[in-house]
C-alpha atoms as a PDB file:
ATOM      1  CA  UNK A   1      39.832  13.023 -35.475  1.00  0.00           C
ATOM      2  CA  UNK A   2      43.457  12.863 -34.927  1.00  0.00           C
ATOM      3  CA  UNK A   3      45.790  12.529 -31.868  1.00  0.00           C
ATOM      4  CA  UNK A   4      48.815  15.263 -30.827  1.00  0.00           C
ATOM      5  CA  UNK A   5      52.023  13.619 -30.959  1.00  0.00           C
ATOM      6  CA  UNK A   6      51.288  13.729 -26.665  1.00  0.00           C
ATOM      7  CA  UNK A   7      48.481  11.484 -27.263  1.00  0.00           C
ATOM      8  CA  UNK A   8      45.542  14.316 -27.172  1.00  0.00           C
ATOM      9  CA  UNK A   9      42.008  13.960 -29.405  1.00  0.00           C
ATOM     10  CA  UNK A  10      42.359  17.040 -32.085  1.00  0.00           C
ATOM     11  CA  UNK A  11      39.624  17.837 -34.195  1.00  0.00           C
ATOM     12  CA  UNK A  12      39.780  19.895 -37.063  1.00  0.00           C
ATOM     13  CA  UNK A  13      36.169  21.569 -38.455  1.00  0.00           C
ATOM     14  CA  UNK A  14      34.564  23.955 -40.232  1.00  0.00           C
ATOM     15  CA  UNK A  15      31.798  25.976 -38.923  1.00  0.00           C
ATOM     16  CA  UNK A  16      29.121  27.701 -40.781  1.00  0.00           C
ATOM     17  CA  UNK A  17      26.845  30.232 -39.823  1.00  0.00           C
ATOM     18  CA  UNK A  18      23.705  31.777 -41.306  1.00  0.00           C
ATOM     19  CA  UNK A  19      21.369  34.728 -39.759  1.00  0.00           C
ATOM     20  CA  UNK A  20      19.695  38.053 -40.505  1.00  0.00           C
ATOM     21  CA  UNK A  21      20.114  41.294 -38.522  1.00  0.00           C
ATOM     22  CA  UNK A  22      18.892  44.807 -38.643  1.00  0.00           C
ATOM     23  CA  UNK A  23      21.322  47.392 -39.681  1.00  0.00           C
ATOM     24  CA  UNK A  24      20.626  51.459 -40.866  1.00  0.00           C
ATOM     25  CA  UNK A  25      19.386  49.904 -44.295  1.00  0.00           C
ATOM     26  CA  UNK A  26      17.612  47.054 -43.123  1.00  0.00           C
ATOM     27  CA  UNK A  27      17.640  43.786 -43.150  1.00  0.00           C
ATOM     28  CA  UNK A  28      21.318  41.899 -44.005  1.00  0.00           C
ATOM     29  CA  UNK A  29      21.737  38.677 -44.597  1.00  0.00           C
ATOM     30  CA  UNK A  30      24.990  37.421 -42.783  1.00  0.00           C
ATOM     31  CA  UNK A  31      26.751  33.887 -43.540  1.00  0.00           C
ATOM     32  CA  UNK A  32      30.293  33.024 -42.522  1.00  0.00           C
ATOM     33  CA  UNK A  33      32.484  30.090 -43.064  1.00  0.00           C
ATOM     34  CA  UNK A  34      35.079  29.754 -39.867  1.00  0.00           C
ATOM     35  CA  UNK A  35      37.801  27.310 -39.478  1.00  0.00           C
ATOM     36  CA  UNK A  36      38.054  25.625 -35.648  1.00  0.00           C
ATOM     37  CA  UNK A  37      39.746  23.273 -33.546  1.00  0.00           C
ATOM     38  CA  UNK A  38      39.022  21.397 -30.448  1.00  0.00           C
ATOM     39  CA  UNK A  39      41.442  19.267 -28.007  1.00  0.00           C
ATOM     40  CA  UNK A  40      40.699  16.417 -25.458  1.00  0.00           C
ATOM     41  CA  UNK A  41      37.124  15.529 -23.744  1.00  0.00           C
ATOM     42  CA  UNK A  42      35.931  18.242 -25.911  1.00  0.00           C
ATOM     43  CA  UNK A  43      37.202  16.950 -29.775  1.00  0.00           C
ATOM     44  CA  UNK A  44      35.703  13.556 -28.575  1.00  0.00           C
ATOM     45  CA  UNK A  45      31.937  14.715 -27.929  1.00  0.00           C
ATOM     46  CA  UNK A  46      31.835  16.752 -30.990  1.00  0.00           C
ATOM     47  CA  UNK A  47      33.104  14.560 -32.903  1.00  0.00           C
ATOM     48  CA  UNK A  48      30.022  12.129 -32.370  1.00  0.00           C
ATOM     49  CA  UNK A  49      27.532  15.191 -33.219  1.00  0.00           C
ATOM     50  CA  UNK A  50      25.802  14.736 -36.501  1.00  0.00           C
ATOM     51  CA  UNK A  51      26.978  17.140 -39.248  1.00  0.00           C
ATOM     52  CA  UNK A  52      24.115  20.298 -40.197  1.00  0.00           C
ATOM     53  CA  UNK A  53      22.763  20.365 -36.372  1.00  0.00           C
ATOM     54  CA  UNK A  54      22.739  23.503 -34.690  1.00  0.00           C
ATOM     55  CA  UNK A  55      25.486  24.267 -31.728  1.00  0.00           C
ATOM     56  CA  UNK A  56      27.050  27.469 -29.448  1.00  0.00           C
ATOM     57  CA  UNK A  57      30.502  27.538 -29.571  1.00  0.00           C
ATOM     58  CA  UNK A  58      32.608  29.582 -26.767  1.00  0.00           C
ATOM     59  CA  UNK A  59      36.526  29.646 -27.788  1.00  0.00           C
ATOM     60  CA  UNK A  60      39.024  32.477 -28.664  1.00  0.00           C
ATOM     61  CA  UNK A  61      39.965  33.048 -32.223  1.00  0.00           C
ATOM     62  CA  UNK A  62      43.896  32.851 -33.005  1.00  0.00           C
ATOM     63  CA  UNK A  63      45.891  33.100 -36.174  1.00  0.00           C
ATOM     64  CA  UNK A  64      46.205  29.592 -38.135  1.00  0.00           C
ATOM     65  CA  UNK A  65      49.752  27.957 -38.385  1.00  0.00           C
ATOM     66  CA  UNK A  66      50.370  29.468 -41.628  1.00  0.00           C
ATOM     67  CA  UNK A  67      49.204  32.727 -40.352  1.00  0.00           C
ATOM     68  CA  UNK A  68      46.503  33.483 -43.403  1.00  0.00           C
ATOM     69  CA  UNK A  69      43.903  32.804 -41.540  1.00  0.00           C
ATOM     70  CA  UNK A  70      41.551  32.751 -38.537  1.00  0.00           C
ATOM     71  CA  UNK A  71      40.351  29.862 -35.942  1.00  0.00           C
ATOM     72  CA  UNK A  72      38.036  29.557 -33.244  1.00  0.00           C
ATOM     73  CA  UNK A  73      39.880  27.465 -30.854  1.00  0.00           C
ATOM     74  CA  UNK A  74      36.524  26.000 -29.201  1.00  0.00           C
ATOM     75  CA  UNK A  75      36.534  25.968 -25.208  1.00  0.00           C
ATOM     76  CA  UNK A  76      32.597  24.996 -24.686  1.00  0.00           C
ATOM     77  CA  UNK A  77      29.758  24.077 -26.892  1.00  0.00           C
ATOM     78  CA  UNK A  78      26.163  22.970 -25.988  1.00  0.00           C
ATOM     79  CA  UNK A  79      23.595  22.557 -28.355  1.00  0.00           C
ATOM     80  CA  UNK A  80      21.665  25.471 -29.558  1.00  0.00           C
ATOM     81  CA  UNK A  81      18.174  25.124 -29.826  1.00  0.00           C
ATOM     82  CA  UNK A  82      16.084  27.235 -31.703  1.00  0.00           C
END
């Protein structure tokens, strides 16, 4: 975790999902590596969380700095369980 120049928690991850849906040929397996950020009360929870456990994430997705590539910008999370 890092702190904003304002004095704010920041936490940098990477997210990584893995499931199976149905499509017109059947099954597909879908995996995705995304890029996220989270600020305040919210970097400071997750960052306790241990790493491979399962969460929901609410957040919008915005361009990075460098503008190559995508990032949830996380606004809720609560643990997901199957």
């Amino acid at each position: 975790m890092r702190y904003t120049p304002a004095g704010i928690p920041a936490l940098q991850l990477v997210l990584e999902h893995q499931s199976e849906v149905q499509d017109g040929q059947g099954m597909r397996q879908v995996k995705m590596v995304l890029k996220a950020m989270a600020f305040g009360s919210l970097a400071e929870s997750l960052v306790n969380q241990a790493v491979g456990s399962n969460w929901k994430f609410q957040g919008y997705l915005n361009n990075s700095r460098a503008g190559k590539s995508v990032v949830l910008q996380i606004q809720n999370f609560s643990q997901d369980l199957l």
